[in-house]
C-alpha atoms as a PDB file:
ATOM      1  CA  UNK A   1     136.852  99.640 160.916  1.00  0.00           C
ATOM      2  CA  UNK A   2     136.432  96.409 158.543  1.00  0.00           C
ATOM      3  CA  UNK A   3     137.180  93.300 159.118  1.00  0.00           C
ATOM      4  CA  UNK A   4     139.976  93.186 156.891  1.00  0.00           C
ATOM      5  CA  UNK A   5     141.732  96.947 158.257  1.00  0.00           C
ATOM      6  CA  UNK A   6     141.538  95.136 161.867  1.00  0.00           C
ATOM      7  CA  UNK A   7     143.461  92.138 160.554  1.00  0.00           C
ATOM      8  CA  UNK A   8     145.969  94.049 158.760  1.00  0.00           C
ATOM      9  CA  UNK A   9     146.232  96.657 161.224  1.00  0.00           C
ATOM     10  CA  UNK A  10     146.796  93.402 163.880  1.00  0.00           C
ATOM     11  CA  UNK A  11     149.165  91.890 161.636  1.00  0.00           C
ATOM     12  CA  UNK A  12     151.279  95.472 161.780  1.00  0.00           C
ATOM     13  CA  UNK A  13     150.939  95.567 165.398  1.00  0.00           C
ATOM     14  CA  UNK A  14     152.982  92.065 165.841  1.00  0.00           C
ATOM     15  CA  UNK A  15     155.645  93.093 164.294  1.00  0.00           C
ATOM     16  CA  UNK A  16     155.939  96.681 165.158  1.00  0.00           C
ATOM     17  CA  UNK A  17     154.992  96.000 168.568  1.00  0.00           C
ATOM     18  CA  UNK A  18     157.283  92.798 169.556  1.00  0.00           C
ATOM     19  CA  UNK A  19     154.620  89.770 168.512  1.00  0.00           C
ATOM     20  CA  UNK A  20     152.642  88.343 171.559  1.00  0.00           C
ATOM     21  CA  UNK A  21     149.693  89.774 169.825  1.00  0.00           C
ATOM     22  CA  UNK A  22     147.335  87.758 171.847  1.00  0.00           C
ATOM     23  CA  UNK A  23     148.841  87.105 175.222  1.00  0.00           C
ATOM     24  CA  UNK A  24     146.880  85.496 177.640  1.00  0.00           C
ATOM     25  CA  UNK A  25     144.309  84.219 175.741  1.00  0.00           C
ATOM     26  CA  UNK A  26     144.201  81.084 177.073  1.00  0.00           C
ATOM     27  CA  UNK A  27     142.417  83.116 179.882  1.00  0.00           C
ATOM     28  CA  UNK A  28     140.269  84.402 178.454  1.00  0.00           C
ATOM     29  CA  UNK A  29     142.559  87.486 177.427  1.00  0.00           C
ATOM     30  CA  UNK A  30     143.576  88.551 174.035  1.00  0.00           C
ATOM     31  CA  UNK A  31     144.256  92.236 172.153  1.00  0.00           C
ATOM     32  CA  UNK A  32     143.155  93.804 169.407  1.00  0.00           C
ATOM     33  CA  UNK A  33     144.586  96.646 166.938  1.00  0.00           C
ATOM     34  CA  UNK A  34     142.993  99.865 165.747  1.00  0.00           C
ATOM     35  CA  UNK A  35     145.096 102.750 163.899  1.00  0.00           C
ATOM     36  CA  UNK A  36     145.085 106.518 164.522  1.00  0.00           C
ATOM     37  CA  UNK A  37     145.440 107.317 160.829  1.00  0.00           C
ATOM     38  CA  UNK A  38     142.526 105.286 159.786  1.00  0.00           C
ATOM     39  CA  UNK A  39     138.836 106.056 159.582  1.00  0.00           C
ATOM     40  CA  UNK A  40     139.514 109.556 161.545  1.00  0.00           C
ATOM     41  CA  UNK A  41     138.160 112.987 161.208  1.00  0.00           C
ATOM     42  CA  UNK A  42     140.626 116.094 162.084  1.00  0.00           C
ATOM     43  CA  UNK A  43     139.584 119.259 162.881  1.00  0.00           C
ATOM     44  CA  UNK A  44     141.446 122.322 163.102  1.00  0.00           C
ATOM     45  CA  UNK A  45     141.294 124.383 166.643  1.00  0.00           C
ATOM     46  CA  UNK A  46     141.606 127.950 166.686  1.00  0.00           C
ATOM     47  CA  UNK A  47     144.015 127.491 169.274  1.00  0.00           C
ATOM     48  CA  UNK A  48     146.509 125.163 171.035  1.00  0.00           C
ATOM     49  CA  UNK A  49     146.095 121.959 171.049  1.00  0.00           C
ATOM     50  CA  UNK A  50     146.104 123.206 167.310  1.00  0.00           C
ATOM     51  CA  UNK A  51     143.970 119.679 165.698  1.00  0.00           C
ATOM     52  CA  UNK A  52     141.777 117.280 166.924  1.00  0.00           C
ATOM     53  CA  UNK A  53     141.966 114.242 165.595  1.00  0.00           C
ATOM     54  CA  UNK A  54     139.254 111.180 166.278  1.00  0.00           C
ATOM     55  CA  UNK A  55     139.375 107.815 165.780  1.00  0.00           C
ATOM     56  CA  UNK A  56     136.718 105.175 166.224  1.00  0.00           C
ATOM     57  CA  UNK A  57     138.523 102.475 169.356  1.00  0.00           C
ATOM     58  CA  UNK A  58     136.978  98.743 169.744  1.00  0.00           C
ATOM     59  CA  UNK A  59     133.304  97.628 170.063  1.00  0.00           C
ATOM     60  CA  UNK A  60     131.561 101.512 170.172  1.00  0.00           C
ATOM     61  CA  UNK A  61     135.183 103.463 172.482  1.00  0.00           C
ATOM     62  CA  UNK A  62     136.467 106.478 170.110  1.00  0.00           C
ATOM     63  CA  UNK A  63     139.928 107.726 171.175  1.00  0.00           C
ATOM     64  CA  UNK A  64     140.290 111.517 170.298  1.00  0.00           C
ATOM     65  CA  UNK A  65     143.957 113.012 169.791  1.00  0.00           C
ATOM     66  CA  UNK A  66     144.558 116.653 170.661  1.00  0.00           C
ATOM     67  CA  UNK A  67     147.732 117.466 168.858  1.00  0.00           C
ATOM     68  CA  UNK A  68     149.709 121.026 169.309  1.00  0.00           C
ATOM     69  CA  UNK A  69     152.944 122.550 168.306  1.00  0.00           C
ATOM     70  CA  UNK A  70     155.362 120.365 171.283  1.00  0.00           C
ATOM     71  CA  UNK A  71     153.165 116.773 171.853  1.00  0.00           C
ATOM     72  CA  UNK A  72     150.003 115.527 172.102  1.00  0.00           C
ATOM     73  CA  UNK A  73     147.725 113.982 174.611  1.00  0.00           C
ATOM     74  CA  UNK A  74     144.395 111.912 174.283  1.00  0.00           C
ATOM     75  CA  UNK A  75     140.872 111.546 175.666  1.00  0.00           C
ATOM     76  CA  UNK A  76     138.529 108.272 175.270  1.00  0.00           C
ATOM     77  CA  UNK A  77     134.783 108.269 174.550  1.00  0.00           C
ATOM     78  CA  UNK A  78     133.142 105.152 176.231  1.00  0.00           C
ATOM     79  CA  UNK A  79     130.277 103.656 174.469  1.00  0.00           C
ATOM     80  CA  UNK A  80     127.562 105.329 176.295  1.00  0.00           C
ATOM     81  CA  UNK A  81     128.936 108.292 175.017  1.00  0.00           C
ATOM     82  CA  UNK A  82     130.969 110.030 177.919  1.00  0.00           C
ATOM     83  CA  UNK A  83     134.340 111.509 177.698  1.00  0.00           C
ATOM     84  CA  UNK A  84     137.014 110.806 179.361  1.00  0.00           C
ATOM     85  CA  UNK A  85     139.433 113.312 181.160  1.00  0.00           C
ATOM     86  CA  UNK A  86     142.853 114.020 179.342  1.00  0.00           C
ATOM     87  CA  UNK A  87     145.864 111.484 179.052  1.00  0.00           C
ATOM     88  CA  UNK A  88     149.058 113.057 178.933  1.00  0.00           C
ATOM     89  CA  UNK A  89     152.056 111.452 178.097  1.00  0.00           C
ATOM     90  CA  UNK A  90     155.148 112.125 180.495  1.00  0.00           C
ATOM     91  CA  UNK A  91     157.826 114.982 179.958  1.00  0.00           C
ATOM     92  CA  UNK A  92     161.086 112.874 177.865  1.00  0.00           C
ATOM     93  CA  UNK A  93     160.967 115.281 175.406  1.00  0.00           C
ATOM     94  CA  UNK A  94     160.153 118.728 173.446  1.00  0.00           C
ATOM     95  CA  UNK A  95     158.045 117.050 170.912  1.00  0.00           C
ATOM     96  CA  UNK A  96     156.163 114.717 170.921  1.00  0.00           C
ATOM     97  CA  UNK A  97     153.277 112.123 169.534  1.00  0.00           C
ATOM     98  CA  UNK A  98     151.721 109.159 169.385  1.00  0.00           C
ATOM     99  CA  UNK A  99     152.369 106.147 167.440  1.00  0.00           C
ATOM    100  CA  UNK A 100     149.972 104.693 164.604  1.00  0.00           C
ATOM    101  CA  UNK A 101     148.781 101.893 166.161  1.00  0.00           C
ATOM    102  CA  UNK A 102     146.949 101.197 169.777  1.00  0.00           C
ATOM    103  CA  UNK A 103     146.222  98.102 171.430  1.00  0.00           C
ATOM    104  CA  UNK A 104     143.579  97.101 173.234  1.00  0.00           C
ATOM    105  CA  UNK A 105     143.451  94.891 176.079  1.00  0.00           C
ATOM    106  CA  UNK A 106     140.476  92.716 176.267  1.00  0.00           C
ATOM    107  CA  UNK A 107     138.862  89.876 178.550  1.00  0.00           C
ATOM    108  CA  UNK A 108     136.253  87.962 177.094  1.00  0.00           C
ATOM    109  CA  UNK A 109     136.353  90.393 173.967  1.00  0.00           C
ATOM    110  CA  UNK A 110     135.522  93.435 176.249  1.00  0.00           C
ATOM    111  CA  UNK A 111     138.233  96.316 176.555  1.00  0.00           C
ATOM    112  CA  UNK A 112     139.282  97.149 179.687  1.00  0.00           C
ATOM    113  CA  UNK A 113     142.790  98.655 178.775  1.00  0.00           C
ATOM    114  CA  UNK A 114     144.843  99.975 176.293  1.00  0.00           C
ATOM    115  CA  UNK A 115     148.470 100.507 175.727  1.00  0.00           C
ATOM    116  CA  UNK A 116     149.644 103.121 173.535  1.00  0.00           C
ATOM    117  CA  UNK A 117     153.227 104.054 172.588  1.00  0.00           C
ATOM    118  CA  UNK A 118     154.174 107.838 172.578  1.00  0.00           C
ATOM    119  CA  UNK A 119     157.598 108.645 170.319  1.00  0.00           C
ATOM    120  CA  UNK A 120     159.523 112.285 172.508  1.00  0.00           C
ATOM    121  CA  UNK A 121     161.513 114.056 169.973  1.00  0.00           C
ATOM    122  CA  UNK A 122     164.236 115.594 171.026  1.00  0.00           C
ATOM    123  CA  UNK A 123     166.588 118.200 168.988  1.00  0.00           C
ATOM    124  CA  UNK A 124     170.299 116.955 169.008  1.00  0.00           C
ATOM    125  CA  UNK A 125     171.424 120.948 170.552  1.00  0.00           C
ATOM    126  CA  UNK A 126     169.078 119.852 173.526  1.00  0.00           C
ATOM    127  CA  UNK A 127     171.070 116.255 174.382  1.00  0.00           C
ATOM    128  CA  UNK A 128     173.352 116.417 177.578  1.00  0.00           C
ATOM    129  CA  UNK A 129     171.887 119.238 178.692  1.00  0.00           C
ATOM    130  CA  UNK A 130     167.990 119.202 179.121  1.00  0.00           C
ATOM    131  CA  UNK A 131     167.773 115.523 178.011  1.00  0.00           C
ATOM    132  CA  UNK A 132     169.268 112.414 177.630  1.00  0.00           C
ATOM    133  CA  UNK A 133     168.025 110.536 174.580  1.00  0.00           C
ATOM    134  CA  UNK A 134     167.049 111.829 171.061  1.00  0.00           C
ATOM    135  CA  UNK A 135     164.023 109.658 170.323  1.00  0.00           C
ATOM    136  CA  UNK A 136     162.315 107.866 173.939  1.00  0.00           C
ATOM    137  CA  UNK A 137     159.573 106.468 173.703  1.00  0.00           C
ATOM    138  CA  UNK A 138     157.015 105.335 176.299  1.00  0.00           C
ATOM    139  CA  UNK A 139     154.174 102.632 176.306  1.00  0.00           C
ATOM    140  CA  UNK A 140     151.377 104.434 178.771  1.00  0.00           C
ATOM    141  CA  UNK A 141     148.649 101.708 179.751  1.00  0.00           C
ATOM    142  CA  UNK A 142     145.287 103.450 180.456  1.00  0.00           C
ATOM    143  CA  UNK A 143     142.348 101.687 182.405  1.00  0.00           C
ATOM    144  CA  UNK A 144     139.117 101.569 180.647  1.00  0.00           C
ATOM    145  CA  UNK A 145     137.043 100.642 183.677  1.00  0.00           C
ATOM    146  CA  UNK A 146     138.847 101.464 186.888  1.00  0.00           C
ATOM    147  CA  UNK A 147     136.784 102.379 189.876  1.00  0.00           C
ATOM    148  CA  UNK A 148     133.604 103.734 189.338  1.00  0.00           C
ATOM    149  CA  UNK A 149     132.931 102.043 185.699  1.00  0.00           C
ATOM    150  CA  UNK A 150     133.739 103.523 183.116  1.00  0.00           C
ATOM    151  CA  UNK A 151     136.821 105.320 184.470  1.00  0.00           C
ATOM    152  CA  UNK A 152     139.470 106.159 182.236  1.00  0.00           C
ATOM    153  CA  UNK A 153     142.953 107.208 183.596  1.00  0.00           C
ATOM    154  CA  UNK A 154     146.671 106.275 183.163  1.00  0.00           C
ATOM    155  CA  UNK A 155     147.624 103.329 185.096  1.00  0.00           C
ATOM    156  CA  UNK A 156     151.698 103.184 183.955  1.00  0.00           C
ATOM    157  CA  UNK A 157     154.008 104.490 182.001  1.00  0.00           C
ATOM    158  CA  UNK A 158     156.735 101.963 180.629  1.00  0.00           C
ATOM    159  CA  UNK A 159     159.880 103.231 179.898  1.00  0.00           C
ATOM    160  CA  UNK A 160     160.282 101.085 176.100  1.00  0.00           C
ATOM    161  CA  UNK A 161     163.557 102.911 175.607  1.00  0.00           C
ATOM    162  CA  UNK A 162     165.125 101.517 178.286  1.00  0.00           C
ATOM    163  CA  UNK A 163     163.159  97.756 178.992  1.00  0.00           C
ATOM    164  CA  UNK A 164     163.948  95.436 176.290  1.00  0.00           C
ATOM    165  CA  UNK A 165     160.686  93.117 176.702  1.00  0.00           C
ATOM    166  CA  UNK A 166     158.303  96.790 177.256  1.00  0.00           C
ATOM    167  CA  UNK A 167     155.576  95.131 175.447  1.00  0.00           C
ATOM    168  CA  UNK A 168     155.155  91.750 177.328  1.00  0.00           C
ATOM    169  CA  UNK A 169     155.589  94.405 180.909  1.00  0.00           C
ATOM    170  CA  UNK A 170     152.572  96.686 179.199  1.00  0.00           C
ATOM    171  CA  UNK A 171     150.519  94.334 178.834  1.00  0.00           C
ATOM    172  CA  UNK A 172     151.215  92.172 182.231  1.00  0.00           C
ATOM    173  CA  UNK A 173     150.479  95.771 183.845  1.00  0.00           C
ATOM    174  CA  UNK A 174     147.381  96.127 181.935  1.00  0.00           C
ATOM    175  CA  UNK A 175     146.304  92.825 182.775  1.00  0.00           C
ATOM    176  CA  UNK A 176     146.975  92.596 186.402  1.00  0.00           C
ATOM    177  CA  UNK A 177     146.888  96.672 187.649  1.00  0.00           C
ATOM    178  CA  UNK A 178     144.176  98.361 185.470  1.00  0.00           C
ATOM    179  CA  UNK A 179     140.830  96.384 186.491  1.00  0.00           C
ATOM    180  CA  UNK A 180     139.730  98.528 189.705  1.00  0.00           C
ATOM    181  CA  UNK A 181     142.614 100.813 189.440  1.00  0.00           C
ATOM    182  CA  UNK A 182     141.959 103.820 191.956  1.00  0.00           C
ATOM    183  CA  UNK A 183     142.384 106.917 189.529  1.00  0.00           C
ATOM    184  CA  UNK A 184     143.457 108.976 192.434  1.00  0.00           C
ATOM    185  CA  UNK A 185     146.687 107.144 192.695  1.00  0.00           C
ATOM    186  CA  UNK A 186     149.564 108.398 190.835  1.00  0.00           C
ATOM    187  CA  UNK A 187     150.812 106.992 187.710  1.00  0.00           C
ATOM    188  CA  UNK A 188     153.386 104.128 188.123  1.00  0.00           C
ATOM    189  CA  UNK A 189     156.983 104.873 186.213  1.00  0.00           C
ATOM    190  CA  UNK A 190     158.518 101.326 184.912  1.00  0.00           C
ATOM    191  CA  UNK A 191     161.875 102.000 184.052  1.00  0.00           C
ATOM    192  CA  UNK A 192     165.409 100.283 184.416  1.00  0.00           C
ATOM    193  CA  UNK A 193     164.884 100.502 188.224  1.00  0.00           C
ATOM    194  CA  UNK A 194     161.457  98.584 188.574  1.00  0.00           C
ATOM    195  CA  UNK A 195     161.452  96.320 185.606  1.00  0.00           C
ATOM    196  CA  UNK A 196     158.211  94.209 187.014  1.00  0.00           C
ATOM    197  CA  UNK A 197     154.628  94.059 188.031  1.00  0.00           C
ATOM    198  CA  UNK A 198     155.635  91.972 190.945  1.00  0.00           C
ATOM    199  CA  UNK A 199     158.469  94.353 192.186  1.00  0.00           C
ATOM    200  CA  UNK A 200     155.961  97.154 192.046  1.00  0.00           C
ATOM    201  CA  UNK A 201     153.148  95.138 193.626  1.00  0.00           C
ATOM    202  CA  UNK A 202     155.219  93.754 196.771  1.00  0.00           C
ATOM    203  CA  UNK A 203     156.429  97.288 197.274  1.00  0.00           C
ATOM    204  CA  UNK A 204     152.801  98.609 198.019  1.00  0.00           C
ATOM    205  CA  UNK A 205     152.280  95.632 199.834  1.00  0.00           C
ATOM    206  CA  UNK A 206     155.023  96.669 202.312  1.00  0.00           C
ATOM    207  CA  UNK A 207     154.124  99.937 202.728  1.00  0.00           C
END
């Protein structure tokens, strides 16, 4: 990606994404923007997931997208070259996908997270009765270097429907939960009931 398609594509990302596009720098952390519909190579499966899309990430990481008739889920390629297991996005929805643009959290201009927002789609025959909003959408926060290196797995996944400041949350997650995350604990749910990092953290503290 140029110079210039990272600026523009980080200029986008402010104002689709809520501004704050460099939280945190002050220590040292910042973000950066890369699109999914830029500078990517699809190829066509001969069965579900139907197309694989892949996009070059920041500083050598590739981010592939396997798309399929309902939703799509992704997989990261570090820069030595190894894959990543599969990121799903949670069940809000019959269909499904990702949004254009995905940020990355850095420190010290290395990634170490990213936070991507998945769009459900839902058919208006299906509301009230399988589920309860026509368009969710989720911010999932995936660790870059969680135990054992280069570690990818999903760390949280931010209900953006129903938390007015998602962003600032997604990125406070990614900042203080993905570093060392164990990839053998379950994914943590933000929603209307656990609206912060803290109330999450002091919860495992007590138990």
């Amino acid at each position: 990606m140029s110079e210039l398609q990272i600026i523009t594509a980080s200029l986008l990302a402010v104002s689709l994404l809520g501004g704050n596009a460099v939280a945190g720098q002050e220590a040292g952390l910042g973000s950066v923007y890369t699109r999914i519909d830029q500078d990517c190579s699809t190829t066509q499966l001969p069965d579900e997931p139907v197309y694989e899309t892949v996009c070059p990430g920041h500083d050598g990481w590739s981010i592939h997208i396997l798309s399929g008739e309902h939703g799509a889920a992704a997989a990261y390629i570090s820069p030595d070259g190894t894959r990543s297991d599969t990121v799903y996005a949670p069940m809000r929805g019959l269909y499904g996908g990702f949004h254009t643009v995905l940020e990355w959290r850095l420190e010290r201009g290395e990634a170490f997270a990213t936070i991507h927002r998945y769009v459900h789609h839902n058919p208006p025959e299906l509301l009230d009765t399988m589920y309860d909003v026509e368009e969710p959408n989720t911010l999932i926060v995936t660790a870059l270097a969680a135990e054992g290196g280069y570690t990818v797995c999903p760390v949280a996944h931010i209900d953006a429907s129903a938390l007015p400041d998602a962003n600032t949350l997604a990125r406070d997650v990614a900042d203080r939960m993905s570093r060392g995350w164990d990839c053998g604990n379950e994914v943590v749910s933000f929603d209307a009931d656990l609206e912060s990092v803290d109330a999450y953290l002091s919860a495992v503290r007590i138990k």
